[in-house]
C-alpha atoms as a PDB file:
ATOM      1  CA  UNK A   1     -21.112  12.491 -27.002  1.00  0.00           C
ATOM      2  CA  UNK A   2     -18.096  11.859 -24.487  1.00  0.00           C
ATOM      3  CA  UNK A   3     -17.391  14.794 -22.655  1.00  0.00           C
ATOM      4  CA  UNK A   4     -14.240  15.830 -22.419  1.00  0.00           C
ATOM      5  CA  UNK A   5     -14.114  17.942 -19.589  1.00  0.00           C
ATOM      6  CA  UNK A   6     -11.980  17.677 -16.367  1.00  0.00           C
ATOM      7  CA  UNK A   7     -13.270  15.818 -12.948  1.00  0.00           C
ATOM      8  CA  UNK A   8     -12.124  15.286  -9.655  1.00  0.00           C
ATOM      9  CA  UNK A   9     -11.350  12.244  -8.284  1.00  0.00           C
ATOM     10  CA  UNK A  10     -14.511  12.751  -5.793  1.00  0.00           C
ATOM     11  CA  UNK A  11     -16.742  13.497  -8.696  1.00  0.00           C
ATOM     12  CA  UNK A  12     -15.942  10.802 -11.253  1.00  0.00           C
ATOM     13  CA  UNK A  13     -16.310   7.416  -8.789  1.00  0.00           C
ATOM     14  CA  UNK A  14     -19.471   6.548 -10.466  1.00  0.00           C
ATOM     15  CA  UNK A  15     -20.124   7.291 -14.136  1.00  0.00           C
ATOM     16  CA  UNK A  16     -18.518   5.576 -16.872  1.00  0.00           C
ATOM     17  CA  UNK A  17     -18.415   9.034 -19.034  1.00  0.00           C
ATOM     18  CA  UNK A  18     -16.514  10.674 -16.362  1.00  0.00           C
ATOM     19  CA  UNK A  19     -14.475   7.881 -16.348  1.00  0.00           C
ATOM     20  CA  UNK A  20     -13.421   7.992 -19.763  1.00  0.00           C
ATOM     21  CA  UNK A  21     -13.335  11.683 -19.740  1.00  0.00           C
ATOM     22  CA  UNK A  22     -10.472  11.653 -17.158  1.00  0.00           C
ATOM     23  CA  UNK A  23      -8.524   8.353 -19.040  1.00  0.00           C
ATOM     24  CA  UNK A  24      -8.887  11.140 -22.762  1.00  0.00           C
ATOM     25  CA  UNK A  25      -6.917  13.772 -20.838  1.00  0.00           C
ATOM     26  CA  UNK A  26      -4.432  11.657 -19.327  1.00  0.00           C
ATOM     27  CA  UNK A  27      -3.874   9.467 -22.801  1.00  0.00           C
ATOM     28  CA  UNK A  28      -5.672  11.224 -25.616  1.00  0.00           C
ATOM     29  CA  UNK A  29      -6.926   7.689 -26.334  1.00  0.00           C
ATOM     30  CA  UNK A  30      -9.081   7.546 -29.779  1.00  0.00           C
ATOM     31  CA  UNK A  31     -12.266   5.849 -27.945  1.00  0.00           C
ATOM     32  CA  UNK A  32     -15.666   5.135 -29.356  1.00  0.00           C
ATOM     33  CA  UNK A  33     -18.945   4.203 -27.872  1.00  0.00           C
ATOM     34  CA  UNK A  34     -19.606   0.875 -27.183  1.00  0.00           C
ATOM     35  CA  UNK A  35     -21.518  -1.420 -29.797  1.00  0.00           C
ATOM     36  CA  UNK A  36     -24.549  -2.055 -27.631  1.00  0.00           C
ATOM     37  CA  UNK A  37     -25.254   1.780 -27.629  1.00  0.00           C
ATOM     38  CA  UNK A  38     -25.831   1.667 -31.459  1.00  0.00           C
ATOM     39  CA  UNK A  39     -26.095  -1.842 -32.306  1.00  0.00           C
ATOM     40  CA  UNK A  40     -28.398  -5.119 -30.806  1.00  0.00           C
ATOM     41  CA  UNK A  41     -27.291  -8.158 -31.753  1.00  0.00           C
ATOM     42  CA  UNK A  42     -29.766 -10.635 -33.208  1.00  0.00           C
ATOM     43  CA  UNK A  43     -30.092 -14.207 -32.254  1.00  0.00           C
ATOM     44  CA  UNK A  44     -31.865 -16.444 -34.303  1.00  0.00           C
ATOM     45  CA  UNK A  45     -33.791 -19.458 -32.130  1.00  0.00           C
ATOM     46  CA  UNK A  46     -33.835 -21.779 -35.211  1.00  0.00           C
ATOM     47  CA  UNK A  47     -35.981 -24.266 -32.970  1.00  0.00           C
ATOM     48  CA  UNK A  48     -38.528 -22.728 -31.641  1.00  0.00           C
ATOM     49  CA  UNK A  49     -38.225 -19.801 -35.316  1.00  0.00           C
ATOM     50  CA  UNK A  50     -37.938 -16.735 -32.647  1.00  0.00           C
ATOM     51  CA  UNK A  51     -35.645 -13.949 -32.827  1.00  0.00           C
ATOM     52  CA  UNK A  52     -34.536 -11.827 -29.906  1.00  0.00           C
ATOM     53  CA  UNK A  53     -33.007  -8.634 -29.866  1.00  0.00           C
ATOM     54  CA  UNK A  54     -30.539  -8.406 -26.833  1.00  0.00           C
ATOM     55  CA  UNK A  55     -30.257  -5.315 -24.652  1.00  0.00           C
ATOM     56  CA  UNK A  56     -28.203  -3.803 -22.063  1.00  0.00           C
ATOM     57  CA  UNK A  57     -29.854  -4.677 -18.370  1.00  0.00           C
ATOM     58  CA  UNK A  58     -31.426  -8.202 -17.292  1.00  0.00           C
ATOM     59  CA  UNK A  59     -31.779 -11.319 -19.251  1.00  0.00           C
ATOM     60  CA  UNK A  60     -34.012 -14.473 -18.692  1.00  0.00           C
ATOM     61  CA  UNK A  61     -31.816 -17.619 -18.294  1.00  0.00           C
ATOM     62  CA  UNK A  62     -33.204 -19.097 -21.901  1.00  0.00           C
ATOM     63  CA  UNK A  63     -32.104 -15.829 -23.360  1.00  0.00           C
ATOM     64  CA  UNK A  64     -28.585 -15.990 -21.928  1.00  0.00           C
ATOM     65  CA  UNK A  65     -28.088 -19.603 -22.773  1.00  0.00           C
ATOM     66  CA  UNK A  66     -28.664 -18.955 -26.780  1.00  0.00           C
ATOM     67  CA  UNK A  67     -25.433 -16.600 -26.436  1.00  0.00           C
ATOM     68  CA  UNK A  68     -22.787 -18.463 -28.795  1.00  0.00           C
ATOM     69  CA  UNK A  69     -19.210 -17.293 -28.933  1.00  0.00           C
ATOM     70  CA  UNK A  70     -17.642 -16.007 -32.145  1.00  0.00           C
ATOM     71  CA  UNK A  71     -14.177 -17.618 -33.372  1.00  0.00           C
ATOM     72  CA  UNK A  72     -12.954 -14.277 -33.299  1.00  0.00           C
ATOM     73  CA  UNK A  73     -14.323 -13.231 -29.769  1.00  0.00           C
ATOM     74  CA  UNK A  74     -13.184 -16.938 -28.532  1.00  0.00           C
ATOM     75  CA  UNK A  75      -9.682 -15.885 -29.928  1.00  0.00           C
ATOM     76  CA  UNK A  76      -9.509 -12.621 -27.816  1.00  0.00           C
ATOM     77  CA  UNK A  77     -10.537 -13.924 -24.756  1.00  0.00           C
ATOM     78  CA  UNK A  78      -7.909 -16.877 -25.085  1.00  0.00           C
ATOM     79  CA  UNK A  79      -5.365 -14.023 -25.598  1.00  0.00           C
ATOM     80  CA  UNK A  80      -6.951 -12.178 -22.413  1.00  0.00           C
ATOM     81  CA  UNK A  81      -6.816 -15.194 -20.206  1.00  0.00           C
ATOM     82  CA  UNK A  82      -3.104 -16.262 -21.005  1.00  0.00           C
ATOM     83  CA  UNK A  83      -2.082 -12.735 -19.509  1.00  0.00           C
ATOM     84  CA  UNK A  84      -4.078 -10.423 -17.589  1.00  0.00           C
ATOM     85  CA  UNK A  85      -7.807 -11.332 -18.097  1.00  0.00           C
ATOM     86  CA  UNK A  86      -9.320 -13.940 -15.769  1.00  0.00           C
ATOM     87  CA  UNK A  87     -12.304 -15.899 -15.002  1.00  0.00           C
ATOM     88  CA  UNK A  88     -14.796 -15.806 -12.503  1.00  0.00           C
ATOM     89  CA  UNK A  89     -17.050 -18.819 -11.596  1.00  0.00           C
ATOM     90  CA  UNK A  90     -18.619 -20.151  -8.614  1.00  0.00           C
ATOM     91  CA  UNK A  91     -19.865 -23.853  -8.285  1.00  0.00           C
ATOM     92  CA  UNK A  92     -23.227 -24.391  -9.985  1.00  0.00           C
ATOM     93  CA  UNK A  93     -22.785 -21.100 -12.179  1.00  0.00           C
ATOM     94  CA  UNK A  94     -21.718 -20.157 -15.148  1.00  0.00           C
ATOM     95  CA  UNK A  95     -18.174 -18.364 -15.381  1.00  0.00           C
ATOM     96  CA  UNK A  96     -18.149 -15.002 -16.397  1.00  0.00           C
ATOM     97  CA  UNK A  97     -14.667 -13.185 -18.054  1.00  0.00           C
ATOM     98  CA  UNK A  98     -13.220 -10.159 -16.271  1.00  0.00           C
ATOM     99  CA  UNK A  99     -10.263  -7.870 -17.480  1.00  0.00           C
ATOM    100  CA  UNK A 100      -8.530  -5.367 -14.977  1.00  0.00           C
ATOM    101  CA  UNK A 101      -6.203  -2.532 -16.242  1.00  0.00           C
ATOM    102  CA  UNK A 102      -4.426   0.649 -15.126  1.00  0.00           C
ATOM    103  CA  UNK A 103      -6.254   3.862 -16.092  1.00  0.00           C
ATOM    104  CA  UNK A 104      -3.544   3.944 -18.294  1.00  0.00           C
ATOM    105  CA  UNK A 105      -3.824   1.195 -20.590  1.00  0.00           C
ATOM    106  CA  UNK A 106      -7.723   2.301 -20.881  1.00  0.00           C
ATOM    107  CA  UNK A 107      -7.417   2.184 -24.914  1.00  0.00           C
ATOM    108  CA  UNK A 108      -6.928  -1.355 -24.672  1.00  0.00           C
ATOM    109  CA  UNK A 109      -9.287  -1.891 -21.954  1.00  0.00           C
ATOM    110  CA  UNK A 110     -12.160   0.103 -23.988  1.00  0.00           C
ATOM    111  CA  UNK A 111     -11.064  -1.503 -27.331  1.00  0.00           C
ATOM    112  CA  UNK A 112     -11.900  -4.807 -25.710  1.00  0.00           C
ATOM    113  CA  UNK A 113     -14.471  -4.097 -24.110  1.00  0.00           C
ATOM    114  CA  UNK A 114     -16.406  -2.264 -26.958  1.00  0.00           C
ATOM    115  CA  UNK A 115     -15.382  -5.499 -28.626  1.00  0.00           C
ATOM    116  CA  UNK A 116     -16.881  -8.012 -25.909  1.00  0.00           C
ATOM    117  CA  UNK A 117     -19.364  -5.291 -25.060  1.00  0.00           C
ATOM    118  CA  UNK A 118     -22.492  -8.085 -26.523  1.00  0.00           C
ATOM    119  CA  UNK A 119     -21.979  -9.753 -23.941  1.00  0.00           C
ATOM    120  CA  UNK A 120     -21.668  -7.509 -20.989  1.00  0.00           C
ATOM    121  CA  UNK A 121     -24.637  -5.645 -19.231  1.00  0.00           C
ATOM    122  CA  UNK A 122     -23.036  -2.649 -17.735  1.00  0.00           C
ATOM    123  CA  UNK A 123     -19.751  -0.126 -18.707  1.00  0.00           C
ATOM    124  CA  UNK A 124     -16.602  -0.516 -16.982  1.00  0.00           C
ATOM    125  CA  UNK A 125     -15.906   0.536 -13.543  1.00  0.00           C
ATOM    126  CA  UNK A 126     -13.310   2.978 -12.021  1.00  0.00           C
ATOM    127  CA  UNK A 127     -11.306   1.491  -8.729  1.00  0.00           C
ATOM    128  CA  UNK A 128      -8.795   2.887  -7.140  1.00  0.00           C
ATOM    129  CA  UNK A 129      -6.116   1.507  -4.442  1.00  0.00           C
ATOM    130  CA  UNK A 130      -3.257   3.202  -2.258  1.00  0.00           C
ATOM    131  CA  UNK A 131       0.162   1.722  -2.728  1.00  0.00           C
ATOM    132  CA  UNK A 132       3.016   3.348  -0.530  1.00  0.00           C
ATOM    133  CA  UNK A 133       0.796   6.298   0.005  1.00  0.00           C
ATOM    134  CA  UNK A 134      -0.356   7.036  -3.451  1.00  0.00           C
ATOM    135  CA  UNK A 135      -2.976   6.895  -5.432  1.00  0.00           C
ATOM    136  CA  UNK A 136      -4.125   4.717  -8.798  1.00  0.00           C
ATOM    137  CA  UNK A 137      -6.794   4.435 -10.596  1.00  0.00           C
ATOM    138  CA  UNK A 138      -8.321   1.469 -12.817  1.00  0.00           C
ATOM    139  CA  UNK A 139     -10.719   0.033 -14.703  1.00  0.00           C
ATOM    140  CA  UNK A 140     -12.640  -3.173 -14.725  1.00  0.00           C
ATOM    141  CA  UNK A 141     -15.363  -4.985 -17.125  1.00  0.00           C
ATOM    142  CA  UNK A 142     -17.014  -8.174 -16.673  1.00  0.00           C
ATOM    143  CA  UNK A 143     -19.235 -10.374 -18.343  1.00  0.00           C
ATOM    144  CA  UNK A 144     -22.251 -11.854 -17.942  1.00  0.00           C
ATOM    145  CA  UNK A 145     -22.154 -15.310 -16.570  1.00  0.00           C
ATOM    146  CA  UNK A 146     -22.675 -17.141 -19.703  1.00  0.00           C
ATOM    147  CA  UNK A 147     -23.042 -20.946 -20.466  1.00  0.00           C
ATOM    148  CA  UNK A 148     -21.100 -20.723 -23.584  1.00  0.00           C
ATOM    149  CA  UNK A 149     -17.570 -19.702 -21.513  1.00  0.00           C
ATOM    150  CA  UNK A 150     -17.549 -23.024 -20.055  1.00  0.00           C
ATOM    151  CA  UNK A 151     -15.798 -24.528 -23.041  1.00  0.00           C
ATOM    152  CA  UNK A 152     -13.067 -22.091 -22.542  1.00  0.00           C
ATOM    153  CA  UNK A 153     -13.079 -22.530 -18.700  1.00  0.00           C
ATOM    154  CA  UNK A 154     -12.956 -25.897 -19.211  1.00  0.00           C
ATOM    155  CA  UNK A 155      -9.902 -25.620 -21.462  1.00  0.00           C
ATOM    156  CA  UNK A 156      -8.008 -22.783 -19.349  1.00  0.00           C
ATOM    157  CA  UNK A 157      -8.639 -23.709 -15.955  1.00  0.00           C
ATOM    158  CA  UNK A 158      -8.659 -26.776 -13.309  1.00  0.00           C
ATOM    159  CA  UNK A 159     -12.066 -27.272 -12.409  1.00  0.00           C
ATOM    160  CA  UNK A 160     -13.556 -25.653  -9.651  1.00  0.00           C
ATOM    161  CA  UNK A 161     -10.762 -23.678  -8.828  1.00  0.00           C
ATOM    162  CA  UNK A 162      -9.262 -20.347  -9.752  1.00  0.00           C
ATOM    163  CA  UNK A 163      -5.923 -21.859 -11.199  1.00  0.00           C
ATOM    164  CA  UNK A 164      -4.583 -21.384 -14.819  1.00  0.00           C
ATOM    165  CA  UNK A 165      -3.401 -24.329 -17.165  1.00  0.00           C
ATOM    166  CA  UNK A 166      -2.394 -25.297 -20.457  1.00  0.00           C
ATOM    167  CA  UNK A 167      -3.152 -27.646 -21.564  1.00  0.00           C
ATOM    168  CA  UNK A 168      -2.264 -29.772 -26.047  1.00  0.00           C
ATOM    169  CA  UNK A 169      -6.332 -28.585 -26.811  1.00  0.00           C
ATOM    170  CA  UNK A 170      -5.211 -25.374 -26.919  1.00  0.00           C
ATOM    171  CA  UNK A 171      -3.090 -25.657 -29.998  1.00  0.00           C
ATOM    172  CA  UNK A 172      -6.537 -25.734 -31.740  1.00  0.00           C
ATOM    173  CA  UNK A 173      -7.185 -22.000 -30.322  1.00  0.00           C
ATOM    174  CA  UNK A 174      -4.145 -20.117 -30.559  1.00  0.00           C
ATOM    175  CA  UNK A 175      -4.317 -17.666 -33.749  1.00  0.00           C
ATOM    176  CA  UNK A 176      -2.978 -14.303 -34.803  1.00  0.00           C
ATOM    177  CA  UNK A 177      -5.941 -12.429 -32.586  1.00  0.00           C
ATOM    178  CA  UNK A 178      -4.898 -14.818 -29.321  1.00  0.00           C
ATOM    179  CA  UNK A 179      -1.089 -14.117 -29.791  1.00  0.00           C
ATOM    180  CA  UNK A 180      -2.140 -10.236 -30.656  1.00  0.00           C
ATOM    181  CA  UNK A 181      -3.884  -9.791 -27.291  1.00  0.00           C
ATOM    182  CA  UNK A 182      -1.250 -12.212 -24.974  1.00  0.00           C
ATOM    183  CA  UNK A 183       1.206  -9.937 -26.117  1.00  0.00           C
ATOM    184  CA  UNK A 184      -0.498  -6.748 -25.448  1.00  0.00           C
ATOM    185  CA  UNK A 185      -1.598  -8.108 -21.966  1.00  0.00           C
ATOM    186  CA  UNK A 186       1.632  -9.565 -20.896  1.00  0.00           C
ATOM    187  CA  UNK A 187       3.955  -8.744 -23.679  1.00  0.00           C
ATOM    188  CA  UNK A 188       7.431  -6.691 -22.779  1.00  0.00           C
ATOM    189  CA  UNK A 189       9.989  -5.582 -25.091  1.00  0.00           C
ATOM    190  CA  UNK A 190      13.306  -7.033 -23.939  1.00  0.00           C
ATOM    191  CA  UNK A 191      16.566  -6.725 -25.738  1.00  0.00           C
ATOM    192  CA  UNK A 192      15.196  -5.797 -29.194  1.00  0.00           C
ATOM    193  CA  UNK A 193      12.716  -9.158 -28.931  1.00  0.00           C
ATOM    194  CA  UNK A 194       9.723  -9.476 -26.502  1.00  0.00           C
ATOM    195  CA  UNK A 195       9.129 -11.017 -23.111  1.00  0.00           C
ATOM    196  CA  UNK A 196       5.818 -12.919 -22.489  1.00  0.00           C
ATOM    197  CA  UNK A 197       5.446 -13.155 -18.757  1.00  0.00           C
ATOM    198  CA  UNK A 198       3.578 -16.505 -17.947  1.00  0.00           C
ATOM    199  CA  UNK A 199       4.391 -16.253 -14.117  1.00  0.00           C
ATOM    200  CA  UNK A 200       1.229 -18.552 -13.306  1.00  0.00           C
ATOM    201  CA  UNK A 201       2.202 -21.567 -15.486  1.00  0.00           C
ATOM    202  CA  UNK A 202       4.300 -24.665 -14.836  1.00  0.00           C
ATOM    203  CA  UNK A 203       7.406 -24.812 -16.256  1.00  0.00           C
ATOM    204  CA  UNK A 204       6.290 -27.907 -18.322  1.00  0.00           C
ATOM    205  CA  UNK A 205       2.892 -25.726 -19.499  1.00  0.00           C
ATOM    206  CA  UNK A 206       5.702 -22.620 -20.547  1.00  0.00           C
ATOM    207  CA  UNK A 207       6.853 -25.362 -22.846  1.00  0.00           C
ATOM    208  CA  UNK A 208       3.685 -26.619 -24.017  1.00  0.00           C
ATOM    209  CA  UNK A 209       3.184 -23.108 -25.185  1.00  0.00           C
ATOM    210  CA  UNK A 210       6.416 -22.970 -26.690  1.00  0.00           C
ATOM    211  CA  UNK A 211       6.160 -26.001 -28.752  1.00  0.00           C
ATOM    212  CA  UNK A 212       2.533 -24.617 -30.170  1.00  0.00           C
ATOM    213  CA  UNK A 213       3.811 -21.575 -31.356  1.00  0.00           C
ATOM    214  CA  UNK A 214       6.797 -23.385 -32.519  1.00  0.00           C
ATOM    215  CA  UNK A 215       4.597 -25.977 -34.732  1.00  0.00           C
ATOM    216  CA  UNK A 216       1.629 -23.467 -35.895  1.00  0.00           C
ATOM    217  CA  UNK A 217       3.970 -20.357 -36.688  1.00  0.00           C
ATOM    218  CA  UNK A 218       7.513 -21.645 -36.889  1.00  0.00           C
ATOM    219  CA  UNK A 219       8.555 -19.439 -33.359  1.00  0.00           C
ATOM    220  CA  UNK A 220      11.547 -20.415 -32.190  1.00  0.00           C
ATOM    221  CA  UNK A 221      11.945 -19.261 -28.289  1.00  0.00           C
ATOM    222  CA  UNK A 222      13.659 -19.735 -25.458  1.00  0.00           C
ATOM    223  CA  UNK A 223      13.087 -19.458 -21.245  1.00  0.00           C
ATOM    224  CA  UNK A 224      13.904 -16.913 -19.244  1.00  0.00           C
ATOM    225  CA  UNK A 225      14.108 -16.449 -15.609  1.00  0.00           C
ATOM    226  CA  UNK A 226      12.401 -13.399 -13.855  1.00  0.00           C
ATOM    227  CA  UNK A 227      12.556 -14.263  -9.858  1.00  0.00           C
ATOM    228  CA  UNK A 228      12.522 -17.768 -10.640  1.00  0.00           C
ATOM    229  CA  UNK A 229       9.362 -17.890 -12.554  1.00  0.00           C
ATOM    230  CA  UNK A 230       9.918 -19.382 -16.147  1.00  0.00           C
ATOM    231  CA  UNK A 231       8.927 -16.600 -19.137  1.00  0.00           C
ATOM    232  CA  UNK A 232       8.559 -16.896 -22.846  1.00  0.00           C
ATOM    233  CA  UNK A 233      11.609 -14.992 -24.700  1.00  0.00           C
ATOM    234  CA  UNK A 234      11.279 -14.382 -28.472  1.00  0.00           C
ATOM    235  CA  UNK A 235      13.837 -12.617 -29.963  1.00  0.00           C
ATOM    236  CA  UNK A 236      13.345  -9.664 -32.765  1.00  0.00           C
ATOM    237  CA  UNK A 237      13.790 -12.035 -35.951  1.00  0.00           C
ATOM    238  CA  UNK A 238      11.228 -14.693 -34.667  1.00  0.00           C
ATOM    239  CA  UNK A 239       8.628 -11.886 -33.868  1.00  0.00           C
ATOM    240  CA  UNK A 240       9.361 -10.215 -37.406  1.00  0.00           C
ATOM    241  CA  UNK A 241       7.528 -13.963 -38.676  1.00  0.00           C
ATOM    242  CA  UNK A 242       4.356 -13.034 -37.298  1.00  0.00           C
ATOM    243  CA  UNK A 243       4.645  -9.582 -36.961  1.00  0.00           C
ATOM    244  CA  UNK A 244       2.232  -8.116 -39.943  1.00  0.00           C
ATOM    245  CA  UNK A 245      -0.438 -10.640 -39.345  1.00  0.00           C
ATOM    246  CA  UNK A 246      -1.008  -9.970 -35.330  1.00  0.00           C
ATOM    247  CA  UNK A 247      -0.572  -5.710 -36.014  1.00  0.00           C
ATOM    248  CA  UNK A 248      -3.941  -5.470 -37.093  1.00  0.00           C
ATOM    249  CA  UNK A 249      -4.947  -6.131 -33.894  1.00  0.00           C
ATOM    250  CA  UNK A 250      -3.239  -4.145 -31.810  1.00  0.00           C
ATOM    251  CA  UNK A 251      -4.272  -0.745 -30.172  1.00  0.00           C
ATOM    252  CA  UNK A 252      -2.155   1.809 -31.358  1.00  0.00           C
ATOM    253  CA  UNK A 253      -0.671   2.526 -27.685  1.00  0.00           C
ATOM    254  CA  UNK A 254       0.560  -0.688 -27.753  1.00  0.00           C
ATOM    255  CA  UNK A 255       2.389  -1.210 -30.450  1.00  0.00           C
ATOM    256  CA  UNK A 256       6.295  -0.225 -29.325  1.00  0.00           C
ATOM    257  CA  UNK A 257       6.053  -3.839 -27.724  1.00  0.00           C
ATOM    258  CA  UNK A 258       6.640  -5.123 -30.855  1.00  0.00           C
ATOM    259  CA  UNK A 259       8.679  -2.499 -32.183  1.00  0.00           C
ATOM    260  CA  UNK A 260       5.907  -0.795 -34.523  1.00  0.00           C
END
């Protein structure tokens, strides 16, 4: 059970149920465990007629590489790296994901992470920074470095370096549960439609993604200027298209960006 009892900030820098203990008082966030506490995924080694039963804590290489991404977790993660999720990878490894968010947002953070948890070997951790002499909290996740991220590396980043891109292959990856979690990640209401910040892209990749969501969902949009960086504007009608089919998917403290 997740106590829900109050801690200090010098008492709660280490455990992940302390962690969430101080994110359920601050947000009375509906939180459950994550599914490698109750559940162990099965993979099925049709070659060599093996099955393995993974488990939270160290993994031999051949175990790791027999990881194989779900459509559906592909689909979050694309929605996670077009806002505020990233990727980590060094040369000659294999990249791992890694999401970052304010102790307030931790129902999204969790809800992802319980989601992703299969391929993760620890909890979240708690950080903390000083900005103009005060103090916030925040949580981080990462995965293991697996060999089956490189396809989305690959399609997300220039190689060998830590820069974003978009590139036409992703029209073949953008769904309801990608568009669900860009908007949650980088999604702002703005003038009765939403804002999709996409500081880190080229203004010629903003209108790759425009033309995507225009040809796969019929989205009309248009660019908008935040301190000169080009952002994704769709106004209230356009989202209303798509509305009931990304919903689903969103965390309940997240859905007032689009107007639910």
């Amino acid at each position: 059970m997740l106590t829900r009892a109050y801690f200090t900030a010098a008492t709660c820098a280490t455990s992940s149920f302390k962690i969430l203990s101080i994110a359920l008082l601050s947000n009375k966030a509906e939180i459950t465990p994550p599914q490698f506490l109750s559940n162990k995924l099965i993979i099925w080694d049709t070659t060599e007629n093996i099955s393995f039963r993974i488990q939270k804590g160290i993994l031999s290489k051949k175990i790791r590489e027999k990881f194989i991404l779900t459509k559906y977790h592909k689909s979050i993660i694309i929605g996670l790296i077009l806002s505020d999720g990233y990727i980590i990878k060094t040369q000659n490894w294999n990249p791992r994901i890694s999401l970052h968010q304010s102790i307030k947002n931790i129902e999204y953070l969790w809800s992802v992470f319980n989601t992703l948890s299969v391929y993760c070997s620890s909890y979240p951790v708690l950080k903390h920074t000083i900005k103009k002499g005060k103090l916030f909290y925040s949580l981080e996740f990462q995965t293991r470095m697996l060999k089956s991220l490189n396809e989305i590396y690959k399609l997300l980043y220039i190689e060998n370096t830590k820069i974003k891109r978009i590139t036409p292959d992703l029209f073949h990856y953008i769904d309801y549960v990608a568009i669900a979690h860009w908007i949650m990640g980088d999604g702002a209401k703005r003038n009765k439609g939403i804002i999709l910040c996409t500081d880190c892209f080229t203004i010629k990749e903003v209108v790759l993604l425009m033309n995507i969501i225009l040809i796969k969902y019929n989205i009309s949009s248009t660019i908008h200027y935040d301190n000169n960086k080009p952002r994704i504007y769709i106004n209230n009608k356009e989202l209303n298209k798509i509305k009931s089919d990304i919903k689903p998917f969103f965390v309940k403290s997240f859905l007032y960006k689009i107007h639910c």
